[in-house]
Protein backbone atom coordinates (compact mmCIF):
# COMPACT_ATOMS: atom_id res chain seq x y z
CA UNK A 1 17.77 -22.00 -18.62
CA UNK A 2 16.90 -19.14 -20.86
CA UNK A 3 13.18 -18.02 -20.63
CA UNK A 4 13.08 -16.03 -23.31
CA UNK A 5 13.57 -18.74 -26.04
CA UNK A 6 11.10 -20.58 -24.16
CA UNK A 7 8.29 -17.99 -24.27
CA UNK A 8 9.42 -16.82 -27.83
CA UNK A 9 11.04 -13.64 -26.36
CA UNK A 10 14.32 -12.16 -27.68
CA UNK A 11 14.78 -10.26 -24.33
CA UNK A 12 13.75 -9.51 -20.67
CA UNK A 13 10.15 -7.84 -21.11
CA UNK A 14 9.79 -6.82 -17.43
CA UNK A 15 12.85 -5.72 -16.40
CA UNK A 16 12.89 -3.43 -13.27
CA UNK A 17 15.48 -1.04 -14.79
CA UNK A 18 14.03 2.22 -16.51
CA UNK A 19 14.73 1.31 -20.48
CA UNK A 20 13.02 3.57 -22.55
CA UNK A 21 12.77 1.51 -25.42
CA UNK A 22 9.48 -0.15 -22.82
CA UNK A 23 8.00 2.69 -22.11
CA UNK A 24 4.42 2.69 -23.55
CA UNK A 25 3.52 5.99 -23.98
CA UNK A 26 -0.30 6.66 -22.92
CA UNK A 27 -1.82 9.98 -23.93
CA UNK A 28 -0.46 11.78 -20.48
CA UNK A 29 3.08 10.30 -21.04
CA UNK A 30 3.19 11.40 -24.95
CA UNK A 31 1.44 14.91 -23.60
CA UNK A 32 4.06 15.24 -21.09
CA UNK A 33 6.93 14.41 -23.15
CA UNK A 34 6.33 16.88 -26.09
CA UNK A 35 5.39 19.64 -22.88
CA UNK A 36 8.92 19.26 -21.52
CA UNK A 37 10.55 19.07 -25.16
CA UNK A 38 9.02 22.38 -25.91
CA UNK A 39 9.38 23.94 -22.67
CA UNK A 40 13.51 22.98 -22.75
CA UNK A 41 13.89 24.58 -26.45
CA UNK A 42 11.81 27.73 -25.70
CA UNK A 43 13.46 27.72 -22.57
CA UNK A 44 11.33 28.55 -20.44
CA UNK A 45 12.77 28.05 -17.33
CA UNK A 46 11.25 25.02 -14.83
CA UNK A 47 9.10 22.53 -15.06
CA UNK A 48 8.37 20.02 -12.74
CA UNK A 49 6.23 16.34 -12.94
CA UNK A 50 4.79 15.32 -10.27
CA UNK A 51 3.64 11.42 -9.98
CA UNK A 52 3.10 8.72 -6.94
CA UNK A 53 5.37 5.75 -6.75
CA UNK A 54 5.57 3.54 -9.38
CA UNK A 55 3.94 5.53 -11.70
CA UNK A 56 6.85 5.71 -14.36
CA UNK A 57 8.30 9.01 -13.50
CA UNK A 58 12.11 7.83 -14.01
CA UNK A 59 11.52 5.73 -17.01
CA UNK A 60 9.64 9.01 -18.35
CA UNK A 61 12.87 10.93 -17.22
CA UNK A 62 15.26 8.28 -19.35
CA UNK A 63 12.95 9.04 -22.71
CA UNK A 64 13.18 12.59 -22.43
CA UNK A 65 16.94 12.50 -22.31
CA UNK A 66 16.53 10.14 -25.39
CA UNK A 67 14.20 12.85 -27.20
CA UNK A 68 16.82 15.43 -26.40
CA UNK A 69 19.46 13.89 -27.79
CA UNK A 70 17.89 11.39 -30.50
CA UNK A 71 18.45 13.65 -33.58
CA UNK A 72 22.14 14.74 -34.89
CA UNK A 73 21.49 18.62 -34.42
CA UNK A 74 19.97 17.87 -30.91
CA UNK A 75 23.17 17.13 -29.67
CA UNK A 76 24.94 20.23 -30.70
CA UNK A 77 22.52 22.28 -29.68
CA UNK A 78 21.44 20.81 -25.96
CA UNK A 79 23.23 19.65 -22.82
CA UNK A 80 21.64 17.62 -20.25
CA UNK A 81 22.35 16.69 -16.99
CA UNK A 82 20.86 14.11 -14.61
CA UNK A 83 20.96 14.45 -10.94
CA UNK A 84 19.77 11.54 -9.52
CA UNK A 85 20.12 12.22 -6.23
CA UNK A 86 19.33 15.75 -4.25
CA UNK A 87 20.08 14.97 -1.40
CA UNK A 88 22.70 17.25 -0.41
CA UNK A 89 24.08 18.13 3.38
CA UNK A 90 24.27 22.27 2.32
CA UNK A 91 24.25 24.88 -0.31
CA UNK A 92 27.70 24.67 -1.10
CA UNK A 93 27.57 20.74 -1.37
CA UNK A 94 24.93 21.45 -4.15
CA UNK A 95 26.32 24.01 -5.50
CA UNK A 96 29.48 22.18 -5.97
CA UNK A 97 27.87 19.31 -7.34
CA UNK A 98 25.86 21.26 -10.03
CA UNK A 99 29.75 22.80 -11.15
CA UNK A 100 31.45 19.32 -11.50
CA UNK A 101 28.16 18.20 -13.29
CA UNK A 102 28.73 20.88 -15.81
CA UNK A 103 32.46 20.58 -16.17
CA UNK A 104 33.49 23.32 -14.71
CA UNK A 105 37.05 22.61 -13.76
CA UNK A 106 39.52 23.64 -11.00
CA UNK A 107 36.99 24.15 -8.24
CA UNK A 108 38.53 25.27 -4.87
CA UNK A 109 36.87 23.19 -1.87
CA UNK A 110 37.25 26.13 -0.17
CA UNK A 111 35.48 28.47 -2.33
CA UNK A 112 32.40 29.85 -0.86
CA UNK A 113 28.76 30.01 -2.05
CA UNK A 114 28.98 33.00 -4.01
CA UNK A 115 32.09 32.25 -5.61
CA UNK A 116 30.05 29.02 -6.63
CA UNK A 117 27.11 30.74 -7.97
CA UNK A 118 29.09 33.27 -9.76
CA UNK A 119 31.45 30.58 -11.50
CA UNK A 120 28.13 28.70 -12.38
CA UNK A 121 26.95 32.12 -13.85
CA UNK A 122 29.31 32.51 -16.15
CA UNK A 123 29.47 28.96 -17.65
CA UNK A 124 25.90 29.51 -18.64
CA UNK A 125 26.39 32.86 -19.75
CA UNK A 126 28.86 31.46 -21.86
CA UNK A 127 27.17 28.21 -23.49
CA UNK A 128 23.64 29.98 -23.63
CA UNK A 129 24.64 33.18 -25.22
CA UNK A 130 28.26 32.95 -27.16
CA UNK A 131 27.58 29.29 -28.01
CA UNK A 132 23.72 29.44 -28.41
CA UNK A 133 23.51 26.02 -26.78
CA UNK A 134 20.36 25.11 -24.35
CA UNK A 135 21.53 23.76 -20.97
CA UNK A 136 19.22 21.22 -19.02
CA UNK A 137 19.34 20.11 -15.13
CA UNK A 138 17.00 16.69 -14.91
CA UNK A 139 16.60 16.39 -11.22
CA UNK A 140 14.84 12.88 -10.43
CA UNK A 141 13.40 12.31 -6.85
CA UNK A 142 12.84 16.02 -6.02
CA UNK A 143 10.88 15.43 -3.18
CA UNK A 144 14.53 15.22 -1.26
CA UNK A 145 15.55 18.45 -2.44
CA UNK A 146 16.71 20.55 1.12
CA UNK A 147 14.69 23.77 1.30
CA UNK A 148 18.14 25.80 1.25
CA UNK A 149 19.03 24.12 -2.46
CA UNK A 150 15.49 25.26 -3.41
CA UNK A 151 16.21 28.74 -3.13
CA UNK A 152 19.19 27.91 -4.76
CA UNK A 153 17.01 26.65 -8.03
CA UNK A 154 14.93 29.96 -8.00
CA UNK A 155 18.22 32.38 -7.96
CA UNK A 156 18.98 30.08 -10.98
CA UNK A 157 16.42 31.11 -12.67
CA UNK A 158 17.89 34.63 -12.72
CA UNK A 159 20.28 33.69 -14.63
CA UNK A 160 18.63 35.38 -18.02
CA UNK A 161 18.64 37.28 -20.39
CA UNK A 162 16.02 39.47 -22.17
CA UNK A 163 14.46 36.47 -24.25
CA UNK A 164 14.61 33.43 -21.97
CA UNK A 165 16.39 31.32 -19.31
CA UNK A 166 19.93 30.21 -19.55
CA UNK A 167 19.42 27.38 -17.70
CA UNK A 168 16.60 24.87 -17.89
CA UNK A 169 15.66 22.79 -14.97
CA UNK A 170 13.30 19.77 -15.15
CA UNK A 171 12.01 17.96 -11.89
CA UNK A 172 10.26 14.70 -11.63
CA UNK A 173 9.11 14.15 -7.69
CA UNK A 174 6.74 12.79 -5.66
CA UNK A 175 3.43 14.18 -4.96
CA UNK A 176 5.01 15.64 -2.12
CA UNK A 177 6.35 17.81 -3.51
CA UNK A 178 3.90 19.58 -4.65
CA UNK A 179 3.26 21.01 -1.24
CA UNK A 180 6.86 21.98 -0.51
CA UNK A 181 6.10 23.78 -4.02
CA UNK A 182 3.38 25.65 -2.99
CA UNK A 183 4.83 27.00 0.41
CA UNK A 184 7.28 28.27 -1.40
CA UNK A 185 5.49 30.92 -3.58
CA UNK A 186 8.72 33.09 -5.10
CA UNK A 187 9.63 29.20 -6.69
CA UNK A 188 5.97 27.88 -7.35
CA UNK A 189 4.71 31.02 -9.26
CA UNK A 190 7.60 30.30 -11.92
CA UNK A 191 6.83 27.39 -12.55
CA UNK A 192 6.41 27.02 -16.20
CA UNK A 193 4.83 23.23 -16.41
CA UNK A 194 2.95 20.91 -13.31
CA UNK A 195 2.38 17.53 -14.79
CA UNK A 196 0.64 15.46 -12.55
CA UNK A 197 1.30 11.55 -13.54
CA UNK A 198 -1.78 9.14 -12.64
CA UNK A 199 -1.92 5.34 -12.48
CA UNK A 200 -2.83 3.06 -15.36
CA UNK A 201 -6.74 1.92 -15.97
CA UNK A 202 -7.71 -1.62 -16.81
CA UNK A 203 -7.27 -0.87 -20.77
CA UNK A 204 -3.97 0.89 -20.56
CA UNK A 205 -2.80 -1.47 -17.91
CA UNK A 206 -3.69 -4.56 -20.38
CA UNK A 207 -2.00 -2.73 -23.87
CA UNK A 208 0.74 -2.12 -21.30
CA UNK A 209 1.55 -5.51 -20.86
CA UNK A 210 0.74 -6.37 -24.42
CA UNK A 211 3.11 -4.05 -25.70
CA UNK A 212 6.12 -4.92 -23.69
CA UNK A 213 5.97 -8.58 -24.80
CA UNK A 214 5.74 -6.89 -28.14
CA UNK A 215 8.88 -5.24 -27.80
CA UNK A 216 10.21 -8.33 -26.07
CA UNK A 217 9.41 -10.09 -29.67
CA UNK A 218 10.88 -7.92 -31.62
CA UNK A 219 7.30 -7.12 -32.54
CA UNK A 220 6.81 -10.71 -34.03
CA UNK A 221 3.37 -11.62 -33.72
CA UNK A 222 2.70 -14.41 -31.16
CA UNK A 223 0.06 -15.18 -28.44
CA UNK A 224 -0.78 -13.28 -25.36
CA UNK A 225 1.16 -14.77 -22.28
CA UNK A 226 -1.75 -13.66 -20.44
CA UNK A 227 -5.54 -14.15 -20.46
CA UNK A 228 -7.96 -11.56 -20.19
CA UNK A 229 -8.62 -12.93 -16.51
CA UNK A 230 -4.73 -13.16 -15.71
CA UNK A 231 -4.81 -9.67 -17.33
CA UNK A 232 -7.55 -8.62 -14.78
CA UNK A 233 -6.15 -10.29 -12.12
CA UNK A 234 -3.04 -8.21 -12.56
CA UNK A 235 -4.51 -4.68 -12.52
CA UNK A 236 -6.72 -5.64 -9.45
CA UNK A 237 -3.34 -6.77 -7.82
CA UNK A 238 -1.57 -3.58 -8.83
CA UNK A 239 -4.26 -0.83 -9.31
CA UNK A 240 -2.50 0.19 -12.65
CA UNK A 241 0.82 1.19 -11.04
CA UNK A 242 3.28 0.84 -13.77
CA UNK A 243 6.36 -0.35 -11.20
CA UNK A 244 4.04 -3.24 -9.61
CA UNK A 245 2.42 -4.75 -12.67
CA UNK A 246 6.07 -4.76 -14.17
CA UNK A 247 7.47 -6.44 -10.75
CA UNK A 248 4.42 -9.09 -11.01
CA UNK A 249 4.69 -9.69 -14.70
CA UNK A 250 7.93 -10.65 -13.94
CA UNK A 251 6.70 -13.14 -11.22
CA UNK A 252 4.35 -14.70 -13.47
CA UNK A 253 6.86 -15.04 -15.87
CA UNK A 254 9.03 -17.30 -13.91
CA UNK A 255 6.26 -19.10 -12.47
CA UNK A 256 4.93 -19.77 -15.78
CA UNK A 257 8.67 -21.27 -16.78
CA UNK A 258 8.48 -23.59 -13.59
CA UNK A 259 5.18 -24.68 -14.37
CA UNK A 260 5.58 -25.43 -18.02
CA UNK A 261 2.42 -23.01 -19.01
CA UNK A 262 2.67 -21.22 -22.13
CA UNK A 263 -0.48 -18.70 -20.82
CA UNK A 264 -0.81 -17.03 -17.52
CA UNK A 265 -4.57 -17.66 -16.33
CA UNK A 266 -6.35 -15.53 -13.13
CA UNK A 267 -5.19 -18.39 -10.74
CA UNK A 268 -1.90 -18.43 -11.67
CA UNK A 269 -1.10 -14.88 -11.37
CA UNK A 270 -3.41 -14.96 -7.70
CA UNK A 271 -0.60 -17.68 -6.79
CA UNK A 272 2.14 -15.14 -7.30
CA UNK A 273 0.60 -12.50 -6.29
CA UNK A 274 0.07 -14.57 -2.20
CA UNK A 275 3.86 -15.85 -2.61
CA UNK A 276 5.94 -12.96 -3.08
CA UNK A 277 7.73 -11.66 -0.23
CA UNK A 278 10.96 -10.44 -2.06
CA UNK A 279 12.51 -7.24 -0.86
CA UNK A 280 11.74 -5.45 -3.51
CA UNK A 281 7.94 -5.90 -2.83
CA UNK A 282 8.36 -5.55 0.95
CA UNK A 283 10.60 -1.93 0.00
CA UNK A 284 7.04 0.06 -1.32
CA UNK A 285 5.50 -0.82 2.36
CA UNK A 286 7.93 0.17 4.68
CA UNK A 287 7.53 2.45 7.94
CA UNK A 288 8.77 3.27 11.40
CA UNK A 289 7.45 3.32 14.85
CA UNK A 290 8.51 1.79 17.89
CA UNK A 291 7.76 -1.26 19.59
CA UNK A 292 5.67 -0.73 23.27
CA UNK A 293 6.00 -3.65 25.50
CA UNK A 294 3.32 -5.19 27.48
CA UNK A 295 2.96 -8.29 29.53
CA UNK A 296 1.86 -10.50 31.64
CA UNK A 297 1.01 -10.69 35.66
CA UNK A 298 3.70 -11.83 37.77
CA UNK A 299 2.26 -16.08 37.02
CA UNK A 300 4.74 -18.55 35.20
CA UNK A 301 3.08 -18.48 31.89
CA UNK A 302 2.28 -15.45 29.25
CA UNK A 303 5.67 -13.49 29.62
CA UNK A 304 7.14 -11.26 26.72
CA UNK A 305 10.75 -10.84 26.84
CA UNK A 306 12.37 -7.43 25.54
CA UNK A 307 15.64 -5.98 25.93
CA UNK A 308 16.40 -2.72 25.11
CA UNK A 309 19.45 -1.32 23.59
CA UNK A 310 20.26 1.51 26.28
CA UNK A 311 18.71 2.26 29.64
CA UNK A 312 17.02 5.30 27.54
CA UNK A 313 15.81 3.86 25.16
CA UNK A 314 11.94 3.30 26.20
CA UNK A 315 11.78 6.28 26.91
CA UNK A 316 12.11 8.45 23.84
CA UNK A 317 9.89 9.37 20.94
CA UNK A 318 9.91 6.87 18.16
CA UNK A 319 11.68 8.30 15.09
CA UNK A 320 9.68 8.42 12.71
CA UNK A 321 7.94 11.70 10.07
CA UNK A 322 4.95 10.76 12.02
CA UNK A 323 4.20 9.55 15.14
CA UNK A 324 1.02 8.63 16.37
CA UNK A 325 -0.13 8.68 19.76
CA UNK A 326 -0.14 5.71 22.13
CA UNK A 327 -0.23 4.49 25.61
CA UNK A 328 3.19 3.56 27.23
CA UNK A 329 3.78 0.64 28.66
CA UNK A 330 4.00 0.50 32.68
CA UNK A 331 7.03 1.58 33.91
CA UNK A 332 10.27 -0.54 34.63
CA UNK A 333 13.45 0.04 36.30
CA UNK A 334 15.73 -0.97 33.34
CA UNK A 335 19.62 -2.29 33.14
CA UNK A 336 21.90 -1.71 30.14
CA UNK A 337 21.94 -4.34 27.83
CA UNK A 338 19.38 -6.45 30.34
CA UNK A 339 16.25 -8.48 29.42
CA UNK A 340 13.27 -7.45 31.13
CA UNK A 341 10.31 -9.31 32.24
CA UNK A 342 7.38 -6.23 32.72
CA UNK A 343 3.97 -7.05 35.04
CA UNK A 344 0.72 -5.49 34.47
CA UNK A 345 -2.38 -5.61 36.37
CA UNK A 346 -4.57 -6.01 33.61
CA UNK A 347 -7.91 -8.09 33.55
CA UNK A 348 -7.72 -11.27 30.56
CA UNK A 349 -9.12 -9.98 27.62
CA UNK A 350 -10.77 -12.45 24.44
CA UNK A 351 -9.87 -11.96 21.20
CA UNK A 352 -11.45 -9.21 19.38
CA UNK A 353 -13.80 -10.18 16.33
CA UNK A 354 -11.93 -7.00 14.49
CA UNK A 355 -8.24 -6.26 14.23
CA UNK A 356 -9.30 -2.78 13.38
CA UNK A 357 -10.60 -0.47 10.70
CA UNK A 358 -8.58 1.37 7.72
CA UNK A 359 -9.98 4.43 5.93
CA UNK A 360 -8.95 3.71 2.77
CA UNK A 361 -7.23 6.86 0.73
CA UNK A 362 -6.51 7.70 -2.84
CA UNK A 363 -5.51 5.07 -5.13
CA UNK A 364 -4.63 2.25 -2.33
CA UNK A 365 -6.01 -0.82 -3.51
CA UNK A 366 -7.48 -3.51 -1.25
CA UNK A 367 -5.13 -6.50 -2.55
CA UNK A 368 -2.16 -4.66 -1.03
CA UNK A 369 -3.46 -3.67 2.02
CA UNK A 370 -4.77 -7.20 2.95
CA UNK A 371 -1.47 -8.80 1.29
CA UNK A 372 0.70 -6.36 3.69
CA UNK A 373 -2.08 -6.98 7.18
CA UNK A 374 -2.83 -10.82 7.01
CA UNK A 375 0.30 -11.92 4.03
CA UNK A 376 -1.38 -12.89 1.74
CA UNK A 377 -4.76 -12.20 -0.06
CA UNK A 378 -6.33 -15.49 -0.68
CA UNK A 379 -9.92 -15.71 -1.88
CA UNK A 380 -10.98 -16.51 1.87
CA UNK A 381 -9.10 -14.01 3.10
CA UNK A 382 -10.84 -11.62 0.67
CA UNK A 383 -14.26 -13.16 1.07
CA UNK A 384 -13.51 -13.26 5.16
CA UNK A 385 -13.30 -8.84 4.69
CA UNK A 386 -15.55 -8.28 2.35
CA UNK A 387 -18.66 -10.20 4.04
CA UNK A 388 -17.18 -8.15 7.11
CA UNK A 389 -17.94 -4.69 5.00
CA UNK A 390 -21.39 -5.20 3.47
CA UNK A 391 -20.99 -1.57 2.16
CA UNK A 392 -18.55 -2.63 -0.48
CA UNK A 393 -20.29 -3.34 -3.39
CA UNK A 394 -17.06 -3.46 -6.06
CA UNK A 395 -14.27 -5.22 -4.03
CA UNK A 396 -11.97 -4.11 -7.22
CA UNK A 397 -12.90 -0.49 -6.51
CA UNK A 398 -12.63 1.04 -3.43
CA UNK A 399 -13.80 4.47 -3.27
CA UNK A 400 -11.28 6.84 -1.50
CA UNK A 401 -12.69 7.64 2.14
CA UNK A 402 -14.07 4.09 2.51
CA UNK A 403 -13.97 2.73 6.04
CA UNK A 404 -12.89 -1.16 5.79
CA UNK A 405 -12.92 -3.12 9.01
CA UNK A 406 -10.37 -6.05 8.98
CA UNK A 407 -11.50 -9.10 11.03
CA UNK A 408 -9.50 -11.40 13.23
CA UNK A 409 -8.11 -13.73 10.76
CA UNK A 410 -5.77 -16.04 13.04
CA UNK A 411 -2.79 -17.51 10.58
CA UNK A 412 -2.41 -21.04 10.30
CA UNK A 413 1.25 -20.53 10.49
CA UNK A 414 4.04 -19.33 13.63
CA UNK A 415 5.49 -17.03 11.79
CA UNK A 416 8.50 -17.35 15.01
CA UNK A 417 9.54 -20.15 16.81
CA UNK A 418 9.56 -19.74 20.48
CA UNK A 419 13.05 -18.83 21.69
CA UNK A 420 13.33 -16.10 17.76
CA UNK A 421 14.66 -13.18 18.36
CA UNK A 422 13.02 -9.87 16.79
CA UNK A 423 14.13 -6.28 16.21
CA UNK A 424 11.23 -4.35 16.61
CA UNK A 425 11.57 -0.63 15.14
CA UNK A 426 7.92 0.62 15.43
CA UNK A 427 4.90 -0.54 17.61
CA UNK A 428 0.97 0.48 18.92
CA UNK A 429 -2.04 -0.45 19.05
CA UNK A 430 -4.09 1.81 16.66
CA UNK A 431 -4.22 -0.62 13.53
CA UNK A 432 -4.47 2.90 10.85
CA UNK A 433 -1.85 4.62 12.24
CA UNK A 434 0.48 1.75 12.11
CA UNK A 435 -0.17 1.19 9.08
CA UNK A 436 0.00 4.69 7.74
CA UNK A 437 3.37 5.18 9.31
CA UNK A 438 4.14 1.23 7.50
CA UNK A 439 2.90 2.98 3.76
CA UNK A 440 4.91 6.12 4.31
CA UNK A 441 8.88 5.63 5.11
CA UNK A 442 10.91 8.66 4.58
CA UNK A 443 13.89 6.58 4.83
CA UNK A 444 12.89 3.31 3.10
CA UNK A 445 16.58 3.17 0.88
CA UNK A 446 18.09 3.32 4.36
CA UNK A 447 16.25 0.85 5.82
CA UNK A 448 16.45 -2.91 5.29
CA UNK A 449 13.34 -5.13 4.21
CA UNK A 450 10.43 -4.77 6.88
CA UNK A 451 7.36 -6.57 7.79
CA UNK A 452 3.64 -5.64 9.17
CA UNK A 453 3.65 -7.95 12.23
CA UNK A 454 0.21 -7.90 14.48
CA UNK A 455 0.09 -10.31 16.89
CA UNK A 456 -2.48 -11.00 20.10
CA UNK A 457 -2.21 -12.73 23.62
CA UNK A 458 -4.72 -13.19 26.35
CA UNK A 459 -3.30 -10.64 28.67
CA UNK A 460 -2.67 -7.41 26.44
CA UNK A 461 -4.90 -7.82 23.37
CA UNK A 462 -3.76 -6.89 19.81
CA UNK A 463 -0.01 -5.35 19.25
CA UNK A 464 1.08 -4.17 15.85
CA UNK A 465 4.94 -3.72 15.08
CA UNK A 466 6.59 -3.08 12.11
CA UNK A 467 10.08 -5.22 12.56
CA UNK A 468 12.97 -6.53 10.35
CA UNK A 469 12.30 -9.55 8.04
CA UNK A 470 14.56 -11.73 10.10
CA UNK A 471 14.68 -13.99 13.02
CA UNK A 472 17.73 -13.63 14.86
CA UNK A 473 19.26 -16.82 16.52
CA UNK A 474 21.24 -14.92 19.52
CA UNK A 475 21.49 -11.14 20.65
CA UNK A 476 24.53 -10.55 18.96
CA UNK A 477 23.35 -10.82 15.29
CA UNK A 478 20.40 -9.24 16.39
CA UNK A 479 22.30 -6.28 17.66
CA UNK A 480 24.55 -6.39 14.55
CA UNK A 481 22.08 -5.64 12.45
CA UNK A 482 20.73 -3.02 14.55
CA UNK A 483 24.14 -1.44 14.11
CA UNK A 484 23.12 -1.37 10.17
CA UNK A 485 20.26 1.00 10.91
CA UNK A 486 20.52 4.62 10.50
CA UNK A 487 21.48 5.96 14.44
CA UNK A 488 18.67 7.98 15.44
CA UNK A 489 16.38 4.85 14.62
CA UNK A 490 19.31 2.15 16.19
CA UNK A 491 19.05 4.15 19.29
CA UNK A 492 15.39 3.33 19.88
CA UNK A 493 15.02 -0.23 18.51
CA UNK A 494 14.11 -3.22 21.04
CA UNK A 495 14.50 -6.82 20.93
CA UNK A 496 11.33 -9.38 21.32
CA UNK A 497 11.90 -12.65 22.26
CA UNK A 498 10.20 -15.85 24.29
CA UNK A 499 7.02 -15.92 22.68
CA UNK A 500 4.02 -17.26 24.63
CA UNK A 501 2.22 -20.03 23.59
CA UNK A 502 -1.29 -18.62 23.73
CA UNK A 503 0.32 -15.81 21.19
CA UNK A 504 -1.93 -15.58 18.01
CA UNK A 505 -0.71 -14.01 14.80
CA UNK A 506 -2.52 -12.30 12.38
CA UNK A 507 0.59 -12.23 9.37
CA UNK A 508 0.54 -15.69 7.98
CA UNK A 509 4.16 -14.88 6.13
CA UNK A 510 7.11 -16.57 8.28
CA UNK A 511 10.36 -14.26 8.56
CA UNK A 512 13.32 -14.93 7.12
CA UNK A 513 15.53 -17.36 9.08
């Protein structure tokens, strides 16, 4: 079935893929663009923008190449080259890279880093002065760059002569990297441009939309897909990050195909925005931090079943950029490759009326954060939080700082039969530091989709893990897909299994089976 005949579209209007053809350009994004353009032909050396996920920082990256190259005489007169990822192992990895990027033949794997530099050196010696042509490096992601290919970039930069720069670099990074920046003064005081990208408002977020089923039209004039309350509903959803209201538009869409609608209302985009648990959604909340086991006294019923991957593994630090701190589990005597029932002398405790408290920061919206806690954010849900919070006037606005305390909202679902098996990567008991590590994953591309899991029983109160969006039928899978991980965080996973009955769980969103 094609959609776009059906909706009077001539082509996909929220495509994840960074067309430039889509992009609206807001004030900062025009702004931006014409900065960089002007910087690259006075060459002026580097310029880096600096934006959060999802604000539009690689589809801004795409346009620019476009502008560079869009008219005849541009072409003879610039190069550009995209590096999209800077990841390198060493120098003379980078270095290398950089060379074959440029088309600088015949390179010697053996040749060292200054042979590198000074082959580099010439090339733009050549093209910049004897051929008059401007030379651009577009580095996207730049909050991976290694601090060693840094320094790199700023000996780069002395590549000159007595007018201007024979090599002009462009980054477009996370905010980050603005810190690495400034640590790094001999690099950060030559910077020629800082752009800092912000999210969309309500306005900009609705012409947004309007103008990518514009484009999708061929510019035909037709009716909105979207009312002003499905409009609303969207930015309150997405808090005006280009990446999400494109990934939810795109929901809609679909939805509104399956359910014959020709206009997307509020309740209709609310309904896709509690039923999507695709990867891609699940990939902007992902985190580390290991699971902490704690059961029951030695009676026949409320037992927790874990087994670990090696005899060390409960005992080391959790991998993870951040680790918070949190109380270990009593300890064992543990076999290789053995499930272990642990005891604990611990009174009953009741179920807490709170699951914790979140300070909320900078541009985090409270649709999210519930979605990603409880798995959805129905209007109870949201009514259940903010009658908890009598301080929060605006429920669409959360000021940064804001304290929110998240009540114990039991789900009507088990998201895990009995005898499922779980690989847990990261656990504890502090609800904000969970979560923070859950928002910021260094290694999210490495990782596969992941889940928010807080759970309670009767002997050891409230656990919350962040574990793989499966449940595995038998050890084996479960330890085949642990073998997928990256090592250092495969070496410290554990397996949960035999679930009580008296467990309650706080994620209504079943795992994948």
């Amino acid at each position: 079935m094609n959609y776009y005949d059906i909706l009077n579209l001539k082509k996909e209007p929220f495509s994840n893929s960074p067309e430039p053809e889509f992009l609206f350009q807001l004030p900062q994004h025009t702004d931006c663009l014409q900065r960089l353009e002007l910087a690259v032909r006075l060459r002026r050396g580097i310029n880096v923008v600096i934006g959060d996920i999802g604000t539009g920082k690689t589809t801004l990256c795409r346009k620019l190449i476009q502008n560079l190259s869009s008219a005849p005489e541009d072409s003879t007169e610039i190069e550009t080259y995209l590096l999209l990822d800077p990841a390198f192992n060493n120098a003379v990895e980078f270095l290398q890279t950089v060379a074959l990027m440029l088309g600088i033949k015949d390179l010697n794997n053996c040749e060292s880093e200054w042979h590198l530099k000074e082959r580099i050196k010439t090339y733009l010696f050549s093209k910049g002065v004897d051929e008059k042509r401007i030379v651009v490096l577009i580095i996207d992601e730049g909050q991976k760059i290694p601090e060693n290919c840094l320094e790199i970039l700023r000996e780069f930069l002395n590549y000159e002569t007595n007018n201007f720069k024979l090599l002009q670099i462009i980054i477009f990074a996370q905010k980050e990297f603005q810190k690495i920046l400034k640590k790094r003064a001999n690099l950060f005081d030559r910077v020629n441009l800082l752009y800092q990208l912000y999210p969309l408002n309500f306005r900009q977020t609705q012409a947004m939309i309007n103008y990518r089923l514009s484009v999708a039209r061929d510019f035909e004039i037709k009716p909105s897909l979207f009312s002003f309350g499905g409009l609303a509903a969207v930015y309150q959803a997405t808090g005006g990050y280009p990446r999400k209201i494109i990934f939810l538009c795109h929901q809609i869409i679909l939805k509104m195909i399956i359910r014959s609608k020709k206009k997307a209302g509020w309740f209709l985009v609310r309904s896709c925005v509690n039923e999507m648990t695709t990867p891609l959604l699940k990939k902007l909340r992902l985190a580390l931090e290991s699971v902490l086991i704690i059961i029951a006294l030695g009676l026949s019923i409320s037992t927790i079943l874990f087994q670990y991957r090696d005899a060390d593994a409960h005992k080391q630090t959790p991998a993870v950029s951040i680790v918070p701190e949190v109380k270990q589990a009593p300890p064992v005597s543990i076999a290789p490759d053995s499930i272990i029932i642990q005891k604990d002398e611990k009174h009953d405790v009741k179920i807490p009326d709170y699951i914790g408290r979140l300070t909320m920061p900078q541009k985090r919206t409270i649709w999210w954060t519930l979605y990603n806690i409880y798995g959805e954010t129905s209007s109870d849900i949201m009514d259940s939080v903010i009658t908890a919070n009598p301080h929060i006037k605006n429920r669409n606005i959360i000021a940064e700082g804001t304290i929110v305390a998240l009540p114990s909202i039991p789900a009507d679902i088990k998201p895990v039969n009995k005898d499922d098996i779980v690989v847990v990567v990261e656990s504890g008991k502090d609800l904000e530091k969970m979560y923070n590590i859950f928002r910021n994953n260094p290694d999210e591309k490495k990782m596969p989709p992941l889940v928010f899991f807080s759970f309670w029983n009767k002997k050891e109160g409230i656990e919350f893990a962040i574990v793989i969006d499966k449940c595995f039928q038998n050890i084996s899978a479960a330890e085949e897909a642990i073998g997928k991980l990256p090592p250092v965080i495969a070496a410290k996973t554990k397996i949960l299994s035999q679930w009580d009955a008296d467990t309650v769980f706080f994620n209504r969103r079943a795992l994948q089976h």
